[in-house]
PDB file of N, CA and C in Angstrom:
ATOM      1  N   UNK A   1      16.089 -36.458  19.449  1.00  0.00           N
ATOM      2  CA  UNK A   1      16.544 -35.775  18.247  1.00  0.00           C
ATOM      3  C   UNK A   1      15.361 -35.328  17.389  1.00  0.00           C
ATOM      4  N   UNK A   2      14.016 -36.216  17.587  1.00  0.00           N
ATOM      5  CA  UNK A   2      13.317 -35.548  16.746  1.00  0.00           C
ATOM      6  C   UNK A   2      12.315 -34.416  16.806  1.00  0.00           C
ATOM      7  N   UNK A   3      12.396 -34.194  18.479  1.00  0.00           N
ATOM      8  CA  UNK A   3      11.677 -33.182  19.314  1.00  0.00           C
ATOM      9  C   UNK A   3      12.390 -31.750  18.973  1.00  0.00           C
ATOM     10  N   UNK A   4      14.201 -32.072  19.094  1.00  0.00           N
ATOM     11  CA  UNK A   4      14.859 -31.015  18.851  1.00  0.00           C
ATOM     12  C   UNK A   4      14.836 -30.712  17.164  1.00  0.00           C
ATOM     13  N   UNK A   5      14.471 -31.313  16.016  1.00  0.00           N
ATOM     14  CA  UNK A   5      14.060 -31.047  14.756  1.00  0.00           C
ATOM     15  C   UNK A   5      12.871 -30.959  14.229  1.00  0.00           C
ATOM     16  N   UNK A   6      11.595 -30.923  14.915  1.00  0.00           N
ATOM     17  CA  UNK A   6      10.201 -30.660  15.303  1.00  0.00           C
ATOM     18  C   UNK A   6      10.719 -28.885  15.740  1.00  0.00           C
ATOM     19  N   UNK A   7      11.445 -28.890  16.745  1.00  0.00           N
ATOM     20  CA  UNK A   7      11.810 -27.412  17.311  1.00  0.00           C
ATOM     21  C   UNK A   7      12.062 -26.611  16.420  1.00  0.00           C
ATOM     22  N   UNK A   8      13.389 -27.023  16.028  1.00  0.00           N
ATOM     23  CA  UNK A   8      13.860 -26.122  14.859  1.00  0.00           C
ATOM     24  C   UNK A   8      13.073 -25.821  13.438  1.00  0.00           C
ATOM     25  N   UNK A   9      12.636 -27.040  13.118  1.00  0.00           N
ATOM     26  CA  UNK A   9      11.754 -26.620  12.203  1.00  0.00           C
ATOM     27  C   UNK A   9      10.554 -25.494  12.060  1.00  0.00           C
ATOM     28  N   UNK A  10       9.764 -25.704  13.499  1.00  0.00           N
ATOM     29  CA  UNK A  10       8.945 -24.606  13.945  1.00  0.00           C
ATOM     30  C   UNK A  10       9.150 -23.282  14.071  1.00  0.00           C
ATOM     31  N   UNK A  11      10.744 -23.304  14.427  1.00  0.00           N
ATOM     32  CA  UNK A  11      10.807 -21.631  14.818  1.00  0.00           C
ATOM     33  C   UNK A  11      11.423 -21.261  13.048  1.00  0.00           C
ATOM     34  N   UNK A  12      11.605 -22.332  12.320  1.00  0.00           N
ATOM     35  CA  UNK A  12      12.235 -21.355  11.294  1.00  0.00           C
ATOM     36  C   UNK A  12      10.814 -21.318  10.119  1.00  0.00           C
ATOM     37  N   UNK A  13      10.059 -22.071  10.351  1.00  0.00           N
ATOM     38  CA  UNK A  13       8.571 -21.846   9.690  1.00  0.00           C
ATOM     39  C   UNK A  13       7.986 -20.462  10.083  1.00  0.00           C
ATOM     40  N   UNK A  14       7.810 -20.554  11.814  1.00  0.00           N
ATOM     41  CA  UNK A  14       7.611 -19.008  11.937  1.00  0.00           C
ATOM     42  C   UNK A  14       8.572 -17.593  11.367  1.00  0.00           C
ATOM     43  N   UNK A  15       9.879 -17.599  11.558  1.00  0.00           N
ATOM     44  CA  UNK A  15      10.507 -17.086  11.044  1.00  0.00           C
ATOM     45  C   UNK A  15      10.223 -16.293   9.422  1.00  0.00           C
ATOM     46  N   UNK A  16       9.827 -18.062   8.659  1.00  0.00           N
ATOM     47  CA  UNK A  16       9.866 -17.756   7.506  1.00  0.00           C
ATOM     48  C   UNK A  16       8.244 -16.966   7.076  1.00  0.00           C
ATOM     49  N   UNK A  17       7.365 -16.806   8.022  1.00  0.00           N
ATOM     50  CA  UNK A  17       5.892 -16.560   7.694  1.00  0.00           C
ATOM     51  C   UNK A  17       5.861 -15.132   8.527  1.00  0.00           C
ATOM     52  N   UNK A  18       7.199 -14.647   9.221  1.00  0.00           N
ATOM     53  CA  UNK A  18       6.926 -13.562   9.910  1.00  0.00           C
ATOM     54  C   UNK A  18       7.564 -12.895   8.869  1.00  0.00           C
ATOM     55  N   UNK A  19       8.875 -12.943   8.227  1.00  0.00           N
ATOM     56  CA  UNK A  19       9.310 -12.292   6.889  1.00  0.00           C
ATOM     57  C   UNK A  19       8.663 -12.088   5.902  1.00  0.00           C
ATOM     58  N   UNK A  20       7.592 -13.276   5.464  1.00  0.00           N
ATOM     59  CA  UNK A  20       6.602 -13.127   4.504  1.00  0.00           C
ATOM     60  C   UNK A  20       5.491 -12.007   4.585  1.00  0.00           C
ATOM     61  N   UNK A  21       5.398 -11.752   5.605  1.00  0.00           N
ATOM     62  CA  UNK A  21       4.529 -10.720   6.278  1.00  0.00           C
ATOM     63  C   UNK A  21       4.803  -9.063   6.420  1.00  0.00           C
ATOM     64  N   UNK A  22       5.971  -9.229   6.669  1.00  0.00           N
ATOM     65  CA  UNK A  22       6.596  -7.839   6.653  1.00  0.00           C
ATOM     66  C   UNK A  22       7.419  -7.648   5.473  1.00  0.00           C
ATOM     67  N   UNK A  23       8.071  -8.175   4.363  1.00  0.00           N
ATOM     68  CA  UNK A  23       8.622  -7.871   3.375  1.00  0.00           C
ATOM     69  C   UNK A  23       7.967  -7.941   2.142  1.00  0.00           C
ATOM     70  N   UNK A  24       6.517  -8.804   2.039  1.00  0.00           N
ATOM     71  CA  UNK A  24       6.319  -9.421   1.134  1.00  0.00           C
ATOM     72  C   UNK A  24       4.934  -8.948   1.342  1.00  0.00           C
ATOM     73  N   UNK A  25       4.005  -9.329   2.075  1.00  0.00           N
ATOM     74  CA  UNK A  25       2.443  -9.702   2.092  1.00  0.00           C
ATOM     75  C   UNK A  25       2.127  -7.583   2.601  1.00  0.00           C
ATOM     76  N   UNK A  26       2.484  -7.475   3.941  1.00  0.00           N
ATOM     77  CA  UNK A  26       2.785  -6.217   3.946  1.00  0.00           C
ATOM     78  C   UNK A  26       1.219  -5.854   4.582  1.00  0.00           C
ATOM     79  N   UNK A  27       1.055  -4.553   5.279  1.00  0.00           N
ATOM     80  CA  UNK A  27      -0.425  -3.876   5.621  1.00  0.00           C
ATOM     81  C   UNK A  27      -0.948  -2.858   4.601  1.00  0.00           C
ATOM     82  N   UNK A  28      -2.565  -2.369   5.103  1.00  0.00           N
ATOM     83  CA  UNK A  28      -2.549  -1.557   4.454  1.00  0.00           C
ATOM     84  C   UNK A  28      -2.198  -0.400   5.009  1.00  0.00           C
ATOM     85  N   UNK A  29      -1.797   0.453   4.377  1.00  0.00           N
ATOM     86  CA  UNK A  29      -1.497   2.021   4.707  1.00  0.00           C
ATOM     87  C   UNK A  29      -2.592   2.968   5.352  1.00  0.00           C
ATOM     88  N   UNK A  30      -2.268   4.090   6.089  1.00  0.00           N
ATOM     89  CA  UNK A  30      -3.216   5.110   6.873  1.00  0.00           C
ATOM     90  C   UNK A  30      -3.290   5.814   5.970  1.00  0.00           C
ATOM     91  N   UNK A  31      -4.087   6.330   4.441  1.00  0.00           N
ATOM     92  CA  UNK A  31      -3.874   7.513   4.383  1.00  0.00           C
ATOM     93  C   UNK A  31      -3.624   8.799   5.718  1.00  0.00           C
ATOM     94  N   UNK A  32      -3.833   9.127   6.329  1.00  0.00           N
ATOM     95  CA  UNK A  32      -3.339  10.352   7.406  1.00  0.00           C
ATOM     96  C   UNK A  32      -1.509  10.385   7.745  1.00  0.00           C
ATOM     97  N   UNK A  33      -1.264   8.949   7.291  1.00  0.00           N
ATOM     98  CA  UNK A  33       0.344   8.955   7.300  1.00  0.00           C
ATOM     99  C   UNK A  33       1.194   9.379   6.217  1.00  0.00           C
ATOM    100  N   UNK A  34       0.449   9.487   5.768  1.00  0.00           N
ATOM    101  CA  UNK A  34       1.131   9.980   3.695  1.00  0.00           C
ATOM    102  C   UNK A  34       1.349  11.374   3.687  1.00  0.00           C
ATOM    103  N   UNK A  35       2.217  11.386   2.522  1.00  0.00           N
ATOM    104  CA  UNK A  35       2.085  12.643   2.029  1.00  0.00           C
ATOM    105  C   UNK A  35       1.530  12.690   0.902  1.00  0.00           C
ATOM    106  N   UNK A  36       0.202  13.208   0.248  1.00  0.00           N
ATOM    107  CA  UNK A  36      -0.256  13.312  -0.926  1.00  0.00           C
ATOM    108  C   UNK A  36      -0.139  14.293  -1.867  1.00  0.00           C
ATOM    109  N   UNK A  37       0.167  14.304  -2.594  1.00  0.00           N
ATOM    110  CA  UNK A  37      -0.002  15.004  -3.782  1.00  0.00           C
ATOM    111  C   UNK A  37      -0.663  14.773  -5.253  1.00  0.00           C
ATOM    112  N   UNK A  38      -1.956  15.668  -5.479  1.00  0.00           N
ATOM    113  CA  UNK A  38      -3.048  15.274  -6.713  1.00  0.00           C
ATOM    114  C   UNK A  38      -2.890  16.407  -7.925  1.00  0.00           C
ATOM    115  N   UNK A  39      -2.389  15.753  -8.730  1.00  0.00           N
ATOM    116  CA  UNK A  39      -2.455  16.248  -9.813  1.00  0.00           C
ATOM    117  C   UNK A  39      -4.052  16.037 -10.693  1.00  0.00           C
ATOM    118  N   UNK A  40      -3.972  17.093 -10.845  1.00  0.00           N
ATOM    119  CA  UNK A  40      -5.592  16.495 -11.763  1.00  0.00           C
ATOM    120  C   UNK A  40      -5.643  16.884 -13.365  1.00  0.00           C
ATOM    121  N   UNK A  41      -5.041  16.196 -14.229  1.00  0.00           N
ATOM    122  CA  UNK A  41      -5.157  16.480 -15.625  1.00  0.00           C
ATOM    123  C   UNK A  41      -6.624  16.551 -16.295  1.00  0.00           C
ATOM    124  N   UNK A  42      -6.914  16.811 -17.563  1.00  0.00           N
ATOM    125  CA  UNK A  42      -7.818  16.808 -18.804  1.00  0.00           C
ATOM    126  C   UNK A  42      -8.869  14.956 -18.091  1.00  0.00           C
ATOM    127  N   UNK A  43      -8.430  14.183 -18.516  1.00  0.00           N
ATOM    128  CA  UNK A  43      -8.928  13.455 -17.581  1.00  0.00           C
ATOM    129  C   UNK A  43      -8.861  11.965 -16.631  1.00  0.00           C
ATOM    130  N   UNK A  44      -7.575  12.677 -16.227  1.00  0.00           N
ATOM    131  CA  UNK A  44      -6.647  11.788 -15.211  1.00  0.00           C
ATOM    132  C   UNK A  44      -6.386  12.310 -14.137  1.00  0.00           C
ATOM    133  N   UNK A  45      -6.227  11.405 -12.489  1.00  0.00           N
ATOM    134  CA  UNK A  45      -5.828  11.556 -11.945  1.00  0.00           C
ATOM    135  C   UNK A  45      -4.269  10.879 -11.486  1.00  0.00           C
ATOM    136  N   UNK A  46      -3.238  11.883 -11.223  1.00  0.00           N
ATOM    137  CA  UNK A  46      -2.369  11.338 -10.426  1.00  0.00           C
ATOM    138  C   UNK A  46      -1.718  11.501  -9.304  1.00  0.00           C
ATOM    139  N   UNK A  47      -1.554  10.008  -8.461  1.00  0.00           N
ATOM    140  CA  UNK A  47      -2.161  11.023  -7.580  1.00  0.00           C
ATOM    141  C   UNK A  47      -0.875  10.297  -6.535  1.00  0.00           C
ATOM    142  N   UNK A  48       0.632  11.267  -6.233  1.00  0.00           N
ATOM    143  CA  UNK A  48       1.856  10.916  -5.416  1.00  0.00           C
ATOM    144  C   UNK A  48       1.978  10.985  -4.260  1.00  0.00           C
ATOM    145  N   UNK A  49       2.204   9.468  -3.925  1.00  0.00           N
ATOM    146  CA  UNK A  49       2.138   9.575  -2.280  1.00  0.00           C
ATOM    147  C   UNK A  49       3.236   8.865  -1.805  1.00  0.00           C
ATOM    148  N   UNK A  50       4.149   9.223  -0.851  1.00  0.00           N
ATOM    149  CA  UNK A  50       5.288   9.153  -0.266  1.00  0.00           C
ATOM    150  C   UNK A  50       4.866   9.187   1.148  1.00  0.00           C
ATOM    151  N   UNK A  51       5.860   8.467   1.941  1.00  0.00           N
ATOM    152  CA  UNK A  51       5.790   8.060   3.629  1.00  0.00           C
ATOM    153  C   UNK A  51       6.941   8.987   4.018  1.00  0.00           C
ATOM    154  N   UNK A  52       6.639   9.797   5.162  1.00  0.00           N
ATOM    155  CA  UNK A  52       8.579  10.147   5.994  1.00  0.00           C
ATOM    156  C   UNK A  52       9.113   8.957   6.614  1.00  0.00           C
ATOM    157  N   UNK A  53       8.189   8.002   6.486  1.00  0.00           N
ATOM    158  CA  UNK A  53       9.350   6.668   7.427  1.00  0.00           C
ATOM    159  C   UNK A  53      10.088   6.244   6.593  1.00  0.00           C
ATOM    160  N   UNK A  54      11.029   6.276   6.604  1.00  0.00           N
ATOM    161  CA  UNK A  54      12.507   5.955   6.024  1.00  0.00           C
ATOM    162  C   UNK A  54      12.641   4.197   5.682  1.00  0.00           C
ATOM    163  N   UNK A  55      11.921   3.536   6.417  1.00  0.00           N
ATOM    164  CA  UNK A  55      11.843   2.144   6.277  1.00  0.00           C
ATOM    165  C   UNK A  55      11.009   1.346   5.719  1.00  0.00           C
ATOM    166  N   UNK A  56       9.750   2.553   5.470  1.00  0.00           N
ATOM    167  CA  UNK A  56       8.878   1.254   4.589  1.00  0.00           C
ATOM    168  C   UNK A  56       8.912   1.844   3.242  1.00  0.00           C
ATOM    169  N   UNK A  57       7.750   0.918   2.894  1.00  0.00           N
ATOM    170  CA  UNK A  57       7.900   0.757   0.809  1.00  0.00           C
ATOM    171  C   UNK A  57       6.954   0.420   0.497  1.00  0.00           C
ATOM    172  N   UNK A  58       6.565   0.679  -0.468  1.00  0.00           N
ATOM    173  CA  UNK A  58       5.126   0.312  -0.850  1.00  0.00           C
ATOM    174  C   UNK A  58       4.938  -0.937  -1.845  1.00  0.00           C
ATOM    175  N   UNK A  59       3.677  -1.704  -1.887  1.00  0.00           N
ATOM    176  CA  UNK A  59       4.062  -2.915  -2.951  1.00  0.00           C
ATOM    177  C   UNK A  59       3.008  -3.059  -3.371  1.00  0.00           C
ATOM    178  N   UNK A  60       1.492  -3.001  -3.026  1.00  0.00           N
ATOM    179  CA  UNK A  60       0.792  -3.299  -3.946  1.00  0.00           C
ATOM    180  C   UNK A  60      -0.480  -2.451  -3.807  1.00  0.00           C
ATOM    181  N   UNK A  61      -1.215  -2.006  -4.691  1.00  0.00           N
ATOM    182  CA  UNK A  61      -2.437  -0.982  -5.241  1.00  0.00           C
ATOM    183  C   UNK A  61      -3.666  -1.812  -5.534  1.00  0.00           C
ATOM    184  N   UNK A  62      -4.557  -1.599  -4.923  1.00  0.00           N
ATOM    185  CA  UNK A  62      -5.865  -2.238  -5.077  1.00  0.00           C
ATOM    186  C   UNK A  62      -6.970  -1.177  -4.941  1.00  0.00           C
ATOM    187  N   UNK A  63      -8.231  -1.162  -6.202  1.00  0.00           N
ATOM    188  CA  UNK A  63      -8.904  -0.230  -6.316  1.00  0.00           C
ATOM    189  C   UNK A  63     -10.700  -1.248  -5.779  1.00  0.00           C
ATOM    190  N   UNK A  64     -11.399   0.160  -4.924  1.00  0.00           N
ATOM    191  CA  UNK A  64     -12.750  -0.841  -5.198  1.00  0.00           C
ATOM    192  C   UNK A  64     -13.738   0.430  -5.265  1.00  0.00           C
ATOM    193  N   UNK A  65     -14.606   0.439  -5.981  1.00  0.00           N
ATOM    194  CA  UNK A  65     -15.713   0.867  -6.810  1.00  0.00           C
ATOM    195  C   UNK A  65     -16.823   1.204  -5.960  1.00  0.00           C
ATOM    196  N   UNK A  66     -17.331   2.062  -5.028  1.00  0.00           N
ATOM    197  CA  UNK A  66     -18.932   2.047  -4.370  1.00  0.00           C
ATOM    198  C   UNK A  66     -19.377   3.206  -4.967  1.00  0.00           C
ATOM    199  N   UNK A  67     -20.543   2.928  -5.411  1.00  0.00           N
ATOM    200  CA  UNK A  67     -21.671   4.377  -5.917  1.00  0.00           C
ATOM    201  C   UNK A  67     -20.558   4.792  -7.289  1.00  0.00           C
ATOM    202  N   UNK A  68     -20.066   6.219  -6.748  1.00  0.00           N
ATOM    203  CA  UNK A  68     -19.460   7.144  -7.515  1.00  0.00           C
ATOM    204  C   UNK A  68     -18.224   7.338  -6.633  1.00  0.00           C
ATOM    205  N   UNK A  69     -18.090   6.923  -6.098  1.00  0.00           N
ATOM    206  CA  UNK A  69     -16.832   6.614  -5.291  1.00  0.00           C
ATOM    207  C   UNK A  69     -15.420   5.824  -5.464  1.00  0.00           C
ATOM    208  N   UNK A  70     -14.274   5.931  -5.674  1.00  0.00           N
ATOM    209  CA  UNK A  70     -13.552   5.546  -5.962  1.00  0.00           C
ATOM    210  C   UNK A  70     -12.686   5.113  -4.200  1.00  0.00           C
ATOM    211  N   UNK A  71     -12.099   3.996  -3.893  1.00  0.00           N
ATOM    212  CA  UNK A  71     -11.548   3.256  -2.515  1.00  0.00           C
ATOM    213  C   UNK A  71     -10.301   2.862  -3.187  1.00  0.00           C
ATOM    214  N   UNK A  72      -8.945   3.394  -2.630  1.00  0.00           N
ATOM    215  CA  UNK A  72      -7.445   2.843  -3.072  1.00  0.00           C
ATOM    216  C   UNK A  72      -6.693   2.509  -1.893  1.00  0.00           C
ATOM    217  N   UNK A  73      -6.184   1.430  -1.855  1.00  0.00           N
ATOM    218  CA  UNK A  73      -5.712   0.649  -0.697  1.00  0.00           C
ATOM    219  C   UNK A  73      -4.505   0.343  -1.326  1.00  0.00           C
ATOM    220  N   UNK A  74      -3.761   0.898  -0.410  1.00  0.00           N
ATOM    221  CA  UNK A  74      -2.248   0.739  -0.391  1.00  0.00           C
ATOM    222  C   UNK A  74      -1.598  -0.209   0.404  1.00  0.00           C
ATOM    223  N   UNK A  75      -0.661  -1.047   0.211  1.00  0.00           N
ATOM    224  CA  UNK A  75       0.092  -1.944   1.246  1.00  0.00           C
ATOM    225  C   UNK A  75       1.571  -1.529   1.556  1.00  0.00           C
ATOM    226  N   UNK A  76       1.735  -1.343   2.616  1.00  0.00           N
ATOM    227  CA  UNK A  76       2.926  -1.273   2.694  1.00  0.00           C
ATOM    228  C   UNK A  76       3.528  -2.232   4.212  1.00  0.00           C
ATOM    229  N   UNK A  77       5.114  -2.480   3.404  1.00  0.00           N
ATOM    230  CA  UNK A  77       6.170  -3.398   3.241  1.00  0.00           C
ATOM    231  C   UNK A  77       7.217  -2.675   4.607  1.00  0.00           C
ATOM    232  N   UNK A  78       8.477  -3.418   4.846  1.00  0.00           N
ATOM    233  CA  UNK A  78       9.097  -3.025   5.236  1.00  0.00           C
ATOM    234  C   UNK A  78       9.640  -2.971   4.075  1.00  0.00           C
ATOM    235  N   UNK A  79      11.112  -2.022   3.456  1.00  0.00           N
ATOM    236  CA  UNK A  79      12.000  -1.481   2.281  1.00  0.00           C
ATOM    237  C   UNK A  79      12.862  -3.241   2.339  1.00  0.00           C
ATOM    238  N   UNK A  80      12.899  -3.265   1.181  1.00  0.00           N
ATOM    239  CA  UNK A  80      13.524  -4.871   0.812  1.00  0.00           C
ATOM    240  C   UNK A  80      14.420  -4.609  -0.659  1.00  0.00           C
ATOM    241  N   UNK A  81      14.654  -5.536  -0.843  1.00  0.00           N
ATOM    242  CA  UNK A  81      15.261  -5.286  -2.699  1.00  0.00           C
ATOM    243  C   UNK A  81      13.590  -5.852  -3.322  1.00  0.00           C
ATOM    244  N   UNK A  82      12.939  -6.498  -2.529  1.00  0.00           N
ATOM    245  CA  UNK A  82      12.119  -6.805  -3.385  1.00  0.00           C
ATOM    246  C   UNK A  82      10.887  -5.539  -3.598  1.00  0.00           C
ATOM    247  N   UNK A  83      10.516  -4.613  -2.697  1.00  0.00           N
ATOM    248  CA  UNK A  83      10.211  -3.457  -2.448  1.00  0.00           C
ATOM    249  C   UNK A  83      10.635  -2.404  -1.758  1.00  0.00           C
ATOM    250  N   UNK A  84      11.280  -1.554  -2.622  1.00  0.00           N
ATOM    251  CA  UNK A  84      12.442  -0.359  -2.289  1.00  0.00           C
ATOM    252  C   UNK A  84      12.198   0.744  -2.258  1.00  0.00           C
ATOM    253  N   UNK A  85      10.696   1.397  -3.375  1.00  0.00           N
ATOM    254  CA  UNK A  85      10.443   2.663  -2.869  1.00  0.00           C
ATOM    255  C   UNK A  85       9.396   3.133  -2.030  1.00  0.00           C
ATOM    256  N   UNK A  86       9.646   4.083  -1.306  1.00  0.00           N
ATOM    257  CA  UNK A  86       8.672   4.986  -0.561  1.00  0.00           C
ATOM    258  C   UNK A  86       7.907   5.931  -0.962  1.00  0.00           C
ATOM    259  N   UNK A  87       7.882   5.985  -2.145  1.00  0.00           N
ATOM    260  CA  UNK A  87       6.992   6.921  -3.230  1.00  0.00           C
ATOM    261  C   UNK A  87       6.631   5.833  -3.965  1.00  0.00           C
ATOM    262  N   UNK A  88       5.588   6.252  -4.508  1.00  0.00           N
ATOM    263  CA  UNK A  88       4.733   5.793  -5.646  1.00  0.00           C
ATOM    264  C   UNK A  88       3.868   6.899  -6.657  1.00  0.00           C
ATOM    265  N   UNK A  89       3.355   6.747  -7.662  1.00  0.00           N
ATOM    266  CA  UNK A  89       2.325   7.694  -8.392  1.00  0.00           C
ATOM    267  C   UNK A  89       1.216   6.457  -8.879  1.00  0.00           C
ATOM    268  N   UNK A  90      -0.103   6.968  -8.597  1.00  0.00           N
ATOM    269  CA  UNK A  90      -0.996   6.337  -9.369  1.00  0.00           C
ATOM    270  C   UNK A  90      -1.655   6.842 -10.013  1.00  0.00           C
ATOM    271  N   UNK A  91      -2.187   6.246 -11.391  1.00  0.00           N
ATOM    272  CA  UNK A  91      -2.300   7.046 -12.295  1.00  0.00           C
ATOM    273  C   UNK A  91      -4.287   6.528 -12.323  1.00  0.00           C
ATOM    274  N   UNK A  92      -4.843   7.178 -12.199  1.00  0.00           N
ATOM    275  CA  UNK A  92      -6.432   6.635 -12.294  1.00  0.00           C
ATOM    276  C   UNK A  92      -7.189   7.698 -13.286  1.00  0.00           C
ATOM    277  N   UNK A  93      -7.695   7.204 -14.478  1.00  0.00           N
ATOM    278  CA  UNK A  93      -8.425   7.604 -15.463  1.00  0.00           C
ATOM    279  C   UNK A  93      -9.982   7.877 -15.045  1.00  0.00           C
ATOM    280  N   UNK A  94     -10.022   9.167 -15.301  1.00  0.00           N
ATOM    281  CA  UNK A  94     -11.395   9.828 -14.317  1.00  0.00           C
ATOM    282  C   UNK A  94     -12.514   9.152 -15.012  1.00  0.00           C
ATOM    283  N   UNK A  95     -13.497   8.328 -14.882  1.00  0.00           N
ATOM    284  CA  UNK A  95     -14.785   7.837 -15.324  1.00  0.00           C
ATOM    285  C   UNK A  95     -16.017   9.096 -14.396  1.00  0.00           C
ATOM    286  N   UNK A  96     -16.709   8.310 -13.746  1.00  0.00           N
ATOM    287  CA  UNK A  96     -17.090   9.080 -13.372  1.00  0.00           C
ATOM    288  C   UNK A  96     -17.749   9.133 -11.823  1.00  0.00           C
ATOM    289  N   UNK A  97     -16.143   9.078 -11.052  1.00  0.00           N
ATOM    290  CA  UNK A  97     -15.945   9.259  -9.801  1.00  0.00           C
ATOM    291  C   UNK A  97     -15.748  10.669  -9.785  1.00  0.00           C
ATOM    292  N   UNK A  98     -16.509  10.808  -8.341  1.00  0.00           N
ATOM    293  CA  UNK A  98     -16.601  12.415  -7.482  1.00  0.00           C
ATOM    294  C   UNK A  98     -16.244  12.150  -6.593  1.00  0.00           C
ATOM    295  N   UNK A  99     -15.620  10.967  -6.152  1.00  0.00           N
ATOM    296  CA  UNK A  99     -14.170  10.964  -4.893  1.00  0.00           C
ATOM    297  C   UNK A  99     -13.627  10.196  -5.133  1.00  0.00           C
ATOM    298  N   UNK A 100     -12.456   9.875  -4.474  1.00  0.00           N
ATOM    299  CA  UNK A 100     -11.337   9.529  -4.713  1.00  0.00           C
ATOM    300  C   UNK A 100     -10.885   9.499  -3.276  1.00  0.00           C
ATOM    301  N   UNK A 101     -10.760   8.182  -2.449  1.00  0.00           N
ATOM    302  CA  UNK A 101     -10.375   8.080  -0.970  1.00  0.00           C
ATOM    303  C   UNK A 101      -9.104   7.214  -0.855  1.00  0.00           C
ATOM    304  N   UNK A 102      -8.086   7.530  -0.556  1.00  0.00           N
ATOM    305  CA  UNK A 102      -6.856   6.367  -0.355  1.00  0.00           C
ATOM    306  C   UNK A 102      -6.509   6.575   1.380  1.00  0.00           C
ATOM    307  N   UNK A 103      -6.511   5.060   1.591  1.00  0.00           N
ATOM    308  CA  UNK A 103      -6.463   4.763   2.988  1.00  0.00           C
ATOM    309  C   UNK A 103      -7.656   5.123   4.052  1.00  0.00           C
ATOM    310  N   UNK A 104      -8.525   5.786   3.427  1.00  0.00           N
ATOM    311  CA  UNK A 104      -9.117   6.317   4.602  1.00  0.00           C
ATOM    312  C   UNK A 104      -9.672   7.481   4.471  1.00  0.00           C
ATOM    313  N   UNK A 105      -8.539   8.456   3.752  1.00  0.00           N
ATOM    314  CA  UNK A 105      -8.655  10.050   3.647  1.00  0.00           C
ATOM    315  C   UNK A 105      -8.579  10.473   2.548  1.00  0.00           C
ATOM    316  N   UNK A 106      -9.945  11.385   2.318  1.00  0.00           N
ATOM    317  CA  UNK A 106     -10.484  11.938   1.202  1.00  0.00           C
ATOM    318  C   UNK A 106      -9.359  12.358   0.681  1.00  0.00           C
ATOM    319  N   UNK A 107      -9.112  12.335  -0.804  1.00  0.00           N
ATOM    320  CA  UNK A 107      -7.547  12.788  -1.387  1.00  0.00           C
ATOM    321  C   UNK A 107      -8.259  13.491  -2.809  1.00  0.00           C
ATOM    322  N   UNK A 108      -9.294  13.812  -3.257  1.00  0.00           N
ATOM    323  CA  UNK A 108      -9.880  14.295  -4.580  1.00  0.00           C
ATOM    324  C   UNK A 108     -11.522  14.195  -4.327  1.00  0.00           C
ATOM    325  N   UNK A 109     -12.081  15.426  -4.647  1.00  0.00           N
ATOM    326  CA  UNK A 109     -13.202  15.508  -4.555  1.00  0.00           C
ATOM    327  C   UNK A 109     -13.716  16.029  -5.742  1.00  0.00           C
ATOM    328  N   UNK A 110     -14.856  16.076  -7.006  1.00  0.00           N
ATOM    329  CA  UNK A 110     -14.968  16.466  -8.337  1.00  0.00           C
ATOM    330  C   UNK A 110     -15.841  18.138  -7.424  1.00  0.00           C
ATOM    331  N   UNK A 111     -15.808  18.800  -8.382  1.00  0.00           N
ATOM    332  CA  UNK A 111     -16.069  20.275  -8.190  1.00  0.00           C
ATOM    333  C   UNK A 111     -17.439  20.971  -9.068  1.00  0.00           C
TER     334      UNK A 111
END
């Protein structure tokens, strides 16, 4: 009995760390899979990006800083109640970055 509750316990730990993973913790995104759209205001960027996959969602935005360079890393989810949309807008206040890369692919270049 305690081999067979050693068992069960295991597969529902995995269970519960494979859900955590795909609903919750999530990858990062390809920019090349997006659809982008950059608005470039006075001195803001915003900058809307939506997936055609019908199933995922986006959940969390993380920015990192090299040179004059701006790096935005997107995660995305499978669609949950806890993360439901497939669009997002981010809103980034121009300092004084001359790019702007999400996922991978150049998305704003200064002129």
């Amino acid at each position: 009995k305690k081999i067979i509750f050693c068992i069960v316990l295991l597969i529902l730990l995995i269970a519960g760390l494979t859900a955590l993973h795909l609903f919750v913790i999530g990858n990062p995104v390809d920019g090349n899979m997006l659809v982008i759209d950059v608005e470039e205001a006075e001195n803001q960027l915003n900058i809307h990006i939506s997936t055609p996959a019908s199933a995922i969602a986006f959940s969390d935005v993380s920015f990192r800083h090299k040179g004059t360079s701006l790096y935005i890393t997107v995660r995305k989810v499978l669609a949950s109640p806890l993360h439901r949309s497939g669009t997002k807008v981010i809103y980034i206040e121009k300092m004084d970055e001359t790019e702007v890369w999400l996922g991978g692919r150049l998305v704003w270049k200064a002129e």
